[in-house]
Protein backbone atom coordinates (compact mmCIF):
# COMPACT_ATOMS: atom_id res chain seq x y z
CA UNK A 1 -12.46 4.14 -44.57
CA UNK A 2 -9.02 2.37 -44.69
CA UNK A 3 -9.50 -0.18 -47.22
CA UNK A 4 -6.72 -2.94 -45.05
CA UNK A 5 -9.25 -1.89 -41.73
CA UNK A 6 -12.35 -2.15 -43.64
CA UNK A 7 -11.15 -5.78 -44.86
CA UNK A 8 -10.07 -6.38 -41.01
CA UNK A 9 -13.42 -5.74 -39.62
CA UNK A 10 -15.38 -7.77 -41.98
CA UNK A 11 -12.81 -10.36 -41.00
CA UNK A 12 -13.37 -10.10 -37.61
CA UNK A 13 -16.59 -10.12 -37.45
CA UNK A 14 -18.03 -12.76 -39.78
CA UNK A 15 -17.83 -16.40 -39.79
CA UNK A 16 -14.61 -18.64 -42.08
CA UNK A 17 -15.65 -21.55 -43.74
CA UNK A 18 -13.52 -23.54 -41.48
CA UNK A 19 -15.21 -24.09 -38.12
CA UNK A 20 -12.11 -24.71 -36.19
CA UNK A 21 -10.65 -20.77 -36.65
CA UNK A 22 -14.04 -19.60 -35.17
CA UNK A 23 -13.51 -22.07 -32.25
CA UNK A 24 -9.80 -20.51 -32.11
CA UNK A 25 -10.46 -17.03 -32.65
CA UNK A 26 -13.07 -17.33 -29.47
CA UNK A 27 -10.77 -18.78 -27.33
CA UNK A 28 -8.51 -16.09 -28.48
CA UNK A 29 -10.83 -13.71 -27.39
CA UNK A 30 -11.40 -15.59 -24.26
CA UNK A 31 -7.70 -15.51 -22.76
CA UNK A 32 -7.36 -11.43 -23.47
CA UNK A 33 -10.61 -11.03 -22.13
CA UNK A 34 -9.63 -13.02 -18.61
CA UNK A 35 -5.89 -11.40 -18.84
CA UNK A 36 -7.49 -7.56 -18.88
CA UNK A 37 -10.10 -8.86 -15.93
CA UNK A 38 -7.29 -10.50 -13.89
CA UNK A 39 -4.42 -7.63 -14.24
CA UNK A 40 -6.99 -4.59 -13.30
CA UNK A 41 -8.37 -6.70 -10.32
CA UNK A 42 -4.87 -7.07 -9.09
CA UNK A 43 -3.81 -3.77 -9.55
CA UNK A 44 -7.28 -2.37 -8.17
CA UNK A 45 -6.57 -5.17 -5.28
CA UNK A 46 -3.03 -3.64 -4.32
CA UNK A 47 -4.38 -0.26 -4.57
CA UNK A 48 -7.43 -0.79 -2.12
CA UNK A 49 -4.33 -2.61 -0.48
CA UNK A 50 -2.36 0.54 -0.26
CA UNK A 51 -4.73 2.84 1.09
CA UNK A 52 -5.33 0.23 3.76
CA UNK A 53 -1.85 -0.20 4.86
CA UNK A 54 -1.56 3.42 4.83
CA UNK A 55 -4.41 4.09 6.70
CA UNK A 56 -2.67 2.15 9.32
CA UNK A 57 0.03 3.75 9.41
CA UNK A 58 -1.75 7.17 10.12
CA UNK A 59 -2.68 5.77 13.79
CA UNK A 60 0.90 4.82 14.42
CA UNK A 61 3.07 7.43 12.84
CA UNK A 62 2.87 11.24 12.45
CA UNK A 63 3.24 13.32 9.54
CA UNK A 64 6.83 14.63 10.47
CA UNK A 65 8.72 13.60 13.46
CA UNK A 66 11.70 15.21 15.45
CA UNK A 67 14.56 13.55 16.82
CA UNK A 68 18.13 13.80 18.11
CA UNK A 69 20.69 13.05 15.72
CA UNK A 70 22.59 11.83 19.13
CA UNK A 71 21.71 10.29 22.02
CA UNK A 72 17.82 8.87 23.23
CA UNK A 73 16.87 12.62 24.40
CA UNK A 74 17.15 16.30 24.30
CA UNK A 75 15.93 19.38 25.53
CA UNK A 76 12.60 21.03 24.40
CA UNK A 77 14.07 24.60 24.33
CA UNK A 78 11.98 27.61 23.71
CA UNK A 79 14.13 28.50 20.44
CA UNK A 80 12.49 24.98 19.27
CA UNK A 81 9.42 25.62 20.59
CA UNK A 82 9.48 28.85 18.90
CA UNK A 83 10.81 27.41 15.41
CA UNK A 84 7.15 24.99 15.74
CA UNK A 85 5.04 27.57 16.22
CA UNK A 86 6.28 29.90 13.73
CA UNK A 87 5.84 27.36 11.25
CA UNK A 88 2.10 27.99 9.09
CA UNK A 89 1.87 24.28 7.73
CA UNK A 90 2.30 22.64 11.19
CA UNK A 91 -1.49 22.27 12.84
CA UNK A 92 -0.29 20.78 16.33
CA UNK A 93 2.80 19.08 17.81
CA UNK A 94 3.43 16.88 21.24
CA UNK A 95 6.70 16.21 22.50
CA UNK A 96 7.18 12.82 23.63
CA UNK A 97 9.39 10.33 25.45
CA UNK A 98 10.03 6.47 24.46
CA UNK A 99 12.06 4.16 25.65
CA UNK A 100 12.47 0.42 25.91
CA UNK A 101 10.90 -1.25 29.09
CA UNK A 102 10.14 -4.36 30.75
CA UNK A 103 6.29 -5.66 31.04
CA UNK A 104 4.87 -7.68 33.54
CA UNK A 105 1.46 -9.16 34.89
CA UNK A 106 1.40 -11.75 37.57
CA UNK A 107 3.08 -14.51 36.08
CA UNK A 108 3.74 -13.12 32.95
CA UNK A 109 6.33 -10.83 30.82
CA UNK A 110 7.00 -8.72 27.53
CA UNK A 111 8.96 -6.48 26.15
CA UNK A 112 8.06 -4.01 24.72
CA UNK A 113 8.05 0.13 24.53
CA UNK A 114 6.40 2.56 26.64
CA UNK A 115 5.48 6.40 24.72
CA UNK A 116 4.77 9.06 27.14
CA UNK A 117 2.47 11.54 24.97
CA UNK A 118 1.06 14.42 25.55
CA UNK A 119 -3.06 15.87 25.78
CA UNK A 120 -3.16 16.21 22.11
CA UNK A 121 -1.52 13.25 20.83
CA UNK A 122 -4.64 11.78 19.67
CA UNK A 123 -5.23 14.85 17.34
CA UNK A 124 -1.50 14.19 15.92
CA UNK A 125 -1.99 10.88 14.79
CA UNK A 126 -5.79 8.68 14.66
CA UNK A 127 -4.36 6.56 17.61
CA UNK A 128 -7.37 6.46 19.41
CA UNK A 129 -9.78 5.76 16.48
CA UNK A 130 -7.93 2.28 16.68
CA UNK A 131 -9.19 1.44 20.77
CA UNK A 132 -11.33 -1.76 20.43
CA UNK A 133 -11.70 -1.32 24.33
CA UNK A 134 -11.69 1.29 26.53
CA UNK A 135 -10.75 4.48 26.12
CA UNK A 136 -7.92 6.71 25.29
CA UNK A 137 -5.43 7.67 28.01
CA UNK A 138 -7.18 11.15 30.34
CA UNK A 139 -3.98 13.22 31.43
CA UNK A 140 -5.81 14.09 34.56
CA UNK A 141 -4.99 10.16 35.91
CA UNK A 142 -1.33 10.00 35.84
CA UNK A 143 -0.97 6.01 36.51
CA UNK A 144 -2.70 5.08 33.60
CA UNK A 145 -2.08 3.21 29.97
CA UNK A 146 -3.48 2.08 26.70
CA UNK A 147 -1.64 -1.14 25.34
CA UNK A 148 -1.43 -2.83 21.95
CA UNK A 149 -3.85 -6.23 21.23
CA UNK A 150 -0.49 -7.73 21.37
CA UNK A 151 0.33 -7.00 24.52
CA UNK A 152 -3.37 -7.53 25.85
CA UNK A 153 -3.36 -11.77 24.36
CA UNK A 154 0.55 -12.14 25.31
CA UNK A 155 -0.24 -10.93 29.13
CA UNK A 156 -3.92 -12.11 29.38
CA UNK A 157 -4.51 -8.29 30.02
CA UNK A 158 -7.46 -6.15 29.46
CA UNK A 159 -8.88 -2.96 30.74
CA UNK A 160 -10.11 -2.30 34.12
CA UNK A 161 -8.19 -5.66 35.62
CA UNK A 162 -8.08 -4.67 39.04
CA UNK A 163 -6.92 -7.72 40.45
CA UNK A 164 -3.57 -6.48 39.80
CA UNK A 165 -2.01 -3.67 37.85
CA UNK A 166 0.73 -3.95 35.15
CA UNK A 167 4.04 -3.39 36.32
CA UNK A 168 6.63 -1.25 33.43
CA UNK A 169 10.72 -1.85 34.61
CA UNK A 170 13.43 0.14 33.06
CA UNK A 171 17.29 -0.21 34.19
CA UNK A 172 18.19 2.48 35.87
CA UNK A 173 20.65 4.82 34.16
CA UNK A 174 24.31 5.00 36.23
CA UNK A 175 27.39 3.84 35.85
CA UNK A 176 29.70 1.65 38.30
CA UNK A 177 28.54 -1.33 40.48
CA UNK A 178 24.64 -2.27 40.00
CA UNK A 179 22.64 -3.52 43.61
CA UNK A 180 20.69 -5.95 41.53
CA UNK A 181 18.34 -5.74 44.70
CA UNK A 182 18.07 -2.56 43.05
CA UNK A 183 18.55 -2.22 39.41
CA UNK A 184 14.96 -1.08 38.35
CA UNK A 185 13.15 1.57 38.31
CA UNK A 186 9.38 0.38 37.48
CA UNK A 187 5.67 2.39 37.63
CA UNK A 188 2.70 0.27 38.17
CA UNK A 189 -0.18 1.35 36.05
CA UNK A 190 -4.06 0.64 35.07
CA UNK A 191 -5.16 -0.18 31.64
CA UNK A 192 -8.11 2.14 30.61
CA UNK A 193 -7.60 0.86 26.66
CA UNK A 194 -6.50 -1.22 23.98
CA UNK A 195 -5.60 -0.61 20.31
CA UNK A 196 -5.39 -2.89 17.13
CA UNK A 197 -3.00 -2.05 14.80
CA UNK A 198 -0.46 -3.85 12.40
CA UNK A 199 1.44 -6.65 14.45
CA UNK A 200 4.45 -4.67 14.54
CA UNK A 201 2.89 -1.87 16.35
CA UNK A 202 0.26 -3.85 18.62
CA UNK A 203 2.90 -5.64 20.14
CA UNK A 204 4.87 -2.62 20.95
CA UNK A 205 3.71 0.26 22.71
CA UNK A 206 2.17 0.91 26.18
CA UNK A 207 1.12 4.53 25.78
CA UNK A 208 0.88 6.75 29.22
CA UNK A 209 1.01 10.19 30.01
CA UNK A 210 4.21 11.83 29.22
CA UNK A 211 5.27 12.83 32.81
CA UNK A 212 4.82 9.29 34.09
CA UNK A 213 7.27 8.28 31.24
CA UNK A 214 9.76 10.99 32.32
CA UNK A 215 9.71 9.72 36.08
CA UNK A 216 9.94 6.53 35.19
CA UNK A 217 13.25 7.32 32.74
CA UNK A 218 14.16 9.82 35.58
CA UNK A 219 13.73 12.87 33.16
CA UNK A 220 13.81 16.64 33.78
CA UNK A 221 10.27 18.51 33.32
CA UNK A 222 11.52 19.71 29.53
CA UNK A 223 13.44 16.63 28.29
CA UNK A 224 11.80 14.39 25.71
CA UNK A 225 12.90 11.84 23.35
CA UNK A 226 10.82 13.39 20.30
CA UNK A 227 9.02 15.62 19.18
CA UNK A 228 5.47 14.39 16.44
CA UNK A 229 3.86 16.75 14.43
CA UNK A 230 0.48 17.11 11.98
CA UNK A 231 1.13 18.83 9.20
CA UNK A 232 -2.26 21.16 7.71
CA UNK A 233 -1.31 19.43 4.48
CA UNK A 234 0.30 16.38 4.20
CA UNK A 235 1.09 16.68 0.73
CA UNK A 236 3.62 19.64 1.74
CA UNK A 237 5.67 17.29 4.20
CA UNK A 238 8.99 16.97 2.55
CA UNK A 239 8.89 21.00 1.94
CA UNK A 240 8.32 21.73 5.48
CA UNK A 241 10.66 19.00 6.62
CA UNK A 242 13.41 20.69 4.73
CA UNK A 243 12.38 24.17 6.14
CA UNK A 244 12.16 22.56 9.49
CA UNK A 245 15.94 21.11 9.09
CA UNK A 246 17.38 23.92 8.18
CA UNK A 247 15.97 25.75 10.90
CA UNK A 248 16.69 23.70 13.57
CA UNK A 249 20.25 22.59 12.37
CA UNK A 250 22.60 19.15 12.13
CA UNK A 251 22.04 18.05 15.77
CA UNK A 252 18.41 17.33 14.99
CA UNK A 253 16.95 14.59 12.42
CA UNK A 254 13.35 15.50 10.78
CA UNK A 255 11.99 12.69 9.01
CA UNK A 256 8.59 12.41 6.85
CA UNK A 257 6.48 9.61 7.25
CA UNK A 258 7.63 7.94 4.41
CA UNK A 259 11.51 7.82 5.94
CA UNK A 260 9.90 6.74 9.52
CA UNK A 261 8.27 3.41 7.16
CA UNK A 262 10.71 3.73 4.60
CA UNK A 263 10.64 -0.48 4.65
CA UNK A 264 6.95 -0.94 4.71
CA UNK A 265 6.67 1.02 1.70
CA UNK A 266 9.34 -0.41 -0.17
CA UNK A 267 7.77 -3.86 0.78
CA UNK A 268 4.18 -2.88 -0.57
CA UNK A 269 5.38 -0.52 -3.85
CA UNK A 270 7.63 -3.87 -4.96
CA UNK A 271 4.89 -6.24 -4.53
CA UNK A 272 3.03 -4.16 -6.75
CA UNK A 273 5.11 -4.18 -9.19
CA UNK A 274 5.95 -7.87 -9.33
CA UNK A 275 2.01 -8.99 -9.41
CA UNK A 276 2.25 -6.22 -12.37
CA UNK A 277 5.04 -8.10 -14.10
CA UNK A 278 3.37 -11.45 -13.29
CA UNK A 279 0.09 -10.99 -14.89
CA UNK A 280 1.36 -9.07 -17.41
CA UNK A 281 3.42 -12.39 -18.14
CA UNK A 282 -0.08 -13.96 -18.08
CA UNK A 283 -1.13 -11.64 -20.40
CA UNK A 284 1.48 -11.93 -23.11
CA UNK A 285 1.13 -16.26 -22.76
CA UNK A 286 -2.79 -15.72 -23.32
CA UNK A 287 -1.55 -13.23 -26.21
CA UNK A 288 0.16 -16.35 -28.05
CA UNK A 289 -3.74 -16.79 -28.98
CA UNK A 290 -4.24 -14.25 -30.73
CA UNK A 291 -0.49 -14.73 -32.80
CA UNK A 292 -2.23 -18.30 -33.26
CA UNK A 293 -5.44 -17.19 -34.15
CA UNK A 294 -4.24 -14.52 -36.85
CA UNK A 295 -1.77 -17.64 -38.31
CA UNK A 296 -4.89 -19.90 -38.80
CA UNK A 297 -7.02 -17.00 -40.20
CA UNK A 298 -4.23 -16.02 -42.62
CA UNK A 299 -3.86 -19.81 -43.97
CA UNK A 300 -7.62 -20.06 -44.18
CA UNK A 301 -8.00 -16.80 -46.04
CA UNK A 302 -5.03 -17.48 -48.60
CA UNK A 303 -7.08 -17.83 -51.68
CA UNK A 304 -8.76 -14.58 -50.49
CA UNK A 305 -5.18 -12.75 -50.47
CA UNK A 306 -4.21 -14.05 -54.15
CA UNK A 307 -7.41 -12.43 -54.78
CA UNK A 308 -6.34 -9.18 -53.32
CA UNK A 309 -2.80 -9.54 -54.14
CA UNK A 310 -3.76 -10.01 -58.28
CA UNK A 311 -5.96 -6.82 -58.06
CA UNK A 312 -2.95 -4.81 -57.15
CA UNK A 313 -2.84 -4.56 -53.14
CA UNK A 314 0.38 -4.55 -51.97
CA UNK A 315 2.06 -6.95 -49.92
CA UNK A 316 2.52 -4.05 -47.27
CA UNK A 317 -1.23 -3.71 -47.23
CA UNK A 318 -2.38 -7.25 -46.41
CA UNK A 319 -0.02 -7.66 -43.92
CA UNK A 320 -1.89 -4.13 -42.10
CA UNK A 321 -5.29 -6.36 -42.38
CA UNK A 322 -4.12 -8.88 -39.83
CA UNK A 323 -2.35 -5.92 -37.85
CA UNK A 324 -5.67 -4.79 -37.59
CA UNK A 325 -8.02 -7.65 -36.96
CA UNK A 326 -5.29 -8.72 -34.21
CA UNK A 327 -5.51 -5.36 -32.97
CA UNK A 328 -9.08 -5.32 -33.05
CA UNK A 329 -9.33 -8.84 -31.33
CA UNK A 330 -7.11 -7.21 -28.65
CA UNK A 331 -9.16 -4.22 -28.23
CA UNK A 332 -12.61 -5.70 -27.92
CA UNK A 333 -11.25 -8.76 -25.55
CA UNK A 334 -10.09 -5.77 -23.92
CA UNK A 335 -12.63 -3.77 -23.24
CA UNK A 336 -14.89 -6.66 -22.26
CA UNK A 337 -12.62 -7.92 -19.21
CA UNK A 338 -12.39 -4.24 -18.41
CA UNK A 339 -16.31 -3.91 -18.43
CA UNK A 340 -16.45 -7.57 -16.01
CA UNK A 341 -13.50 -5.69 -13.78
CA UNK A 342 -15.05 -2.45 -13.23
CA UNK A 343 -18.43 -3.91 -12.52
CA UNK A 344 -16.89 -6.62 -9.59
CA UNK A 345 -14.44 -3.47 -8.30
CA UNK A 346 -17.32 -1.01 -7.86
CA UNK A 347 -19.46 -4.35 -6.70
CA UNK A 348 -17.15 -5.04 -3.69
CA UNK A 349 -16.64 -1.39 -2.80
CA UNK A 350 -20.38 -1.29 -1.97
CA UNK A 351 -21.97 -4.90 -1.10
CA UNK A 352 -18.10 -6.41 0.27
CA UNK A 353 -18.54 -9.67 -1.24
CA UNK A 354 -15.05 -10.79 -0.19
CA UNK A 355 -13.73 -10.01 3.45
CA UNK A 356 -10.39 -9.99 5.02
CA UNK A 357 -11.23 -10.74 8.27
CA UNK A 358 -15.10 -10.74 9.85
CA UNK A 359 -15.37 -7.26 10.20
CA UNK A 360 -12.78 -6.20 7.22
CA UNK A 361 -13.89 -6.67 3.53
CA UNK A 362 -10.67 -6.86 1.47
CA UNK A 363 -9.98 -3.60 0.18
CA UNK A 364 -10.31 -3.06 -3.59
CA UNK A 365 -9.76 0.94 -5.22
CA UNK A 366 -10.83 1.93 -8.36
CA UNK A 367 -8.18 4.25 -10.18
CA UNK A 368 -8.16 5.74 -13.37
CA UNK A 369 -4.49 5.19 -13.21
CA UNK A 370 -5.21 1.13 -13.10
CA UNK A 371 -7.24 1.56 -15.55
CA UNK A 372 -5.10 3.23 -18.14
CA UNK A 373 -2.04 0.89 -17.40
CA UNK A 374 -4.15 -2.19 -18.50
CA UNK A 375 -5.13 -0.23 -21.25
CA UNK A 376 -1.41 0.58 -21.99
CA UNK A 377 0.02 -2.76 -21.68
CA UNK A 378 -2.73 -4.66 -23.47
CA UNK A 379 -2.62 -2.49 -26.46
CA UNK A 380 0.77 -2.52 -26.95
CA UNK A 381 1.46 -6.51 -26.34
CA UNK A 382 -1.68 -6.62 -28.73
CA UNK A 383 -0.11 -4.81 -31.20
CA UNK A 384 3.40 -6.46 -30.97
CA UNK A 385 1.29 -9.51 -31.22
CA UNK A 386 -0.72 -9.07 -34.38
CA UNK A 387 2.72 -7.76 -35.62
CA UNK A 388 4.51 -10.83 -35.44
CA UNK A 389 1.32 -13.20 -36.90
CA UNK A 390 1.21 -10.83 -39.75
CA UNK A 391 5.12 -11.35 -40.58
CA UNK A 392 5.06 -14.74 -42.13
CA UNK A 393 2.60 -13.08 -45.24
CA UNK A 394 5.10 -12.99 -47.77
CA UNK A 395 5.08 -12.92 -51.71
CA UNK A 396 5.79 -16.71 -51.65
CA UNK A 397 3.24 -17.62 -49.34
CA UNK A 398 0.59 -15.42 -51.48
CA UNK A 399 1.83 -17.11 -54.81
């Protein structure tokens, strides 16, 4: 065995004459030991976090989606139509037609969107797995609609109301002099569901059938403001995207998932990162411990290194003896908040100790990934640590 890791262990591990380094080496122990719990609970937090969000977003956006690089609309031609179902990796696709409308129930008024989709949108995306009431939109009743909780509180509107129906207003498209007698054109329609979402997309769809969209918008049979598709495997998207682009050409804009969110994920991969660089800032404070710990050892064990020093072991090597026991003291702090992490992650993932909201525990994930970066980062501010404690041994402190 390494003679300066043999002479760290026993260090380590047994008791100095002076009470007060115990005391300090525990507390040492103490602050890695909370600094490894806290920074894999956060990062197993923002990873349980992730899925979540994400998991959201697969009820409100589709794996790929096809626009117009200009103007609201185009024309579902059967060259597109053709490029789609040539296409192996796409599993289905549903045109479909948005625009912004006016909302209003008795007394009250939003605005908000309305999405005309088509009979198998609820296969593209897991829209309807998000209905808290009702049911999902049946394209044999044409006047009908699912709207966001958002919409629902805002207009005191829930299914089945049939005191009155809602009432969706869109200018009407023209140029020249507007009758303002007549400036709308407007569907009235009954609510047969409502999702939950994220507040951005509760509060801004109405979704009907697609042709009641396209006479409300005054559309032809085959025009359509997008086109949504579910991919077999997600994991190919930007692959098929870029097959898909090329194929269709510059007038049309294919966009992943990712691009349609492109802020959201920015928003939640950066707040990662800074509760990352925050704890690990808590780490490396609860680290000055350890640097203090190793000092007070190294003054208490002085007489011990003349000892060493006079039998012939270099300076070199009693500075590695502190490397190590800081090391060490790193390490087993280490591995105990890790132990205490692991055990409250897997806890909550079964029993939900800690909820959200009443029905929503708060999401925790346990990664591997996690896992090694606390590993990672502990080891190496450990060892940077124990490095800089060790410096001030020196021949003139040992004489």
């Amino acid at each position: 065995m390494n003679f300066s890791f043999y002479i760290a262990k026993r260090y380590l591990f047994s008791k100095t004459s002076t009470n007060a380094v115990n005391i300090i080496t525990l507390i040492a122990m103490f602050g890695v030991i909370i600094g490894s719990l806290a920074l894999f609970i956060i990062l197993s937090g923002f990873s349980g976090l992730r899925t979540f969000s994400y998991s959201l977003l697969e009820t409100s956006s589709p794996d790929l989606k096809i626009t117009a690089k200009k103007g609201k609309s185009f024309v579902f031609t059967s060259n597109i139509k053709e490029v789609l179902q040539n296409n192996s990796d796409i599993k289905l696709y549903s045109p479909t037609v948005e625009e912004r409308v006016f909302l209003q129930y008795k007394d009250r008024n939003h605005i908000a969107n309305i999405k005309g989709v088509g009979s198998n949108y609820n296969k593209i995306t897991d829209i309807d797995s998000s209905l808290v009431m009702g049911e999902w939109i049946n394209k044999d009743y044409l006047n009908t609609a699912v709207i966001g909780g958002g919409i629902s509180y805002k207009l005191s509107l829930g299914i089945l109301n049939f005191g009155g129906q809602l009432e969706i207003l869109v200018p009407k498209a023209g140029k020249g002099f507007i009758n303002p007698n007549n400036a709308f054109s407007s569907v009235k329609t009954q609510i047969v569901g409502v999702y939950e979402g994220t507040e951005e997309f509760q509060n801004k769809y109405v979704f009907t059938n697609i042709s009641l969209a396209q006479e409300l918008l005054s559309y032809k049979e085959n025009q359509i403001s997008a086109i949504e598709i579910k991919l077999i495997n997600n994991e190919l998207s930007n692959n098929v995207k870029s097959k898909l682009q090329e194929e269709l050409g510059s007038n049309y804009r294919v966009e992943t998932r990712e691009q349609l969110n492109s802020l959201f994920y920015k928003v939640i991969n950066t707040e990662n990162f800074i509760s990352y660089l925050i704890f690990t800032l808590i780490v490396i404070i609860a680290l000055f411990n350890v640097i203090g710990a190793i000092i007070m050892m190294i003054i208490d064990k002085k007489e011990n290194l003349k000892t060493l020093f006079n039998l012939g072991t270099g300076i070199t090597e009693i500075k590695k003896i502190f490397v190590f026991q800081g090391f060490l003291l790193t390490l087993v702090g280490m591995v105990i908040g890790l132990f205490i992490g692991i055990i409250l992650v897997l806890v909550q993932q079964k029993y939900s100790l800690f909820m959200i909201a009443q029905n929503i525990p708060y999401p925790v994930e346990f990664r591997w990934m996690n896992l090694f970066t606390v590993i990672i980062t502990i080891s190496v501010l450990g060892f940077i640590a124990s490095k800089i404690a060790s410096s001030r041994i020196n021949t003139n402190f040992i004489k």
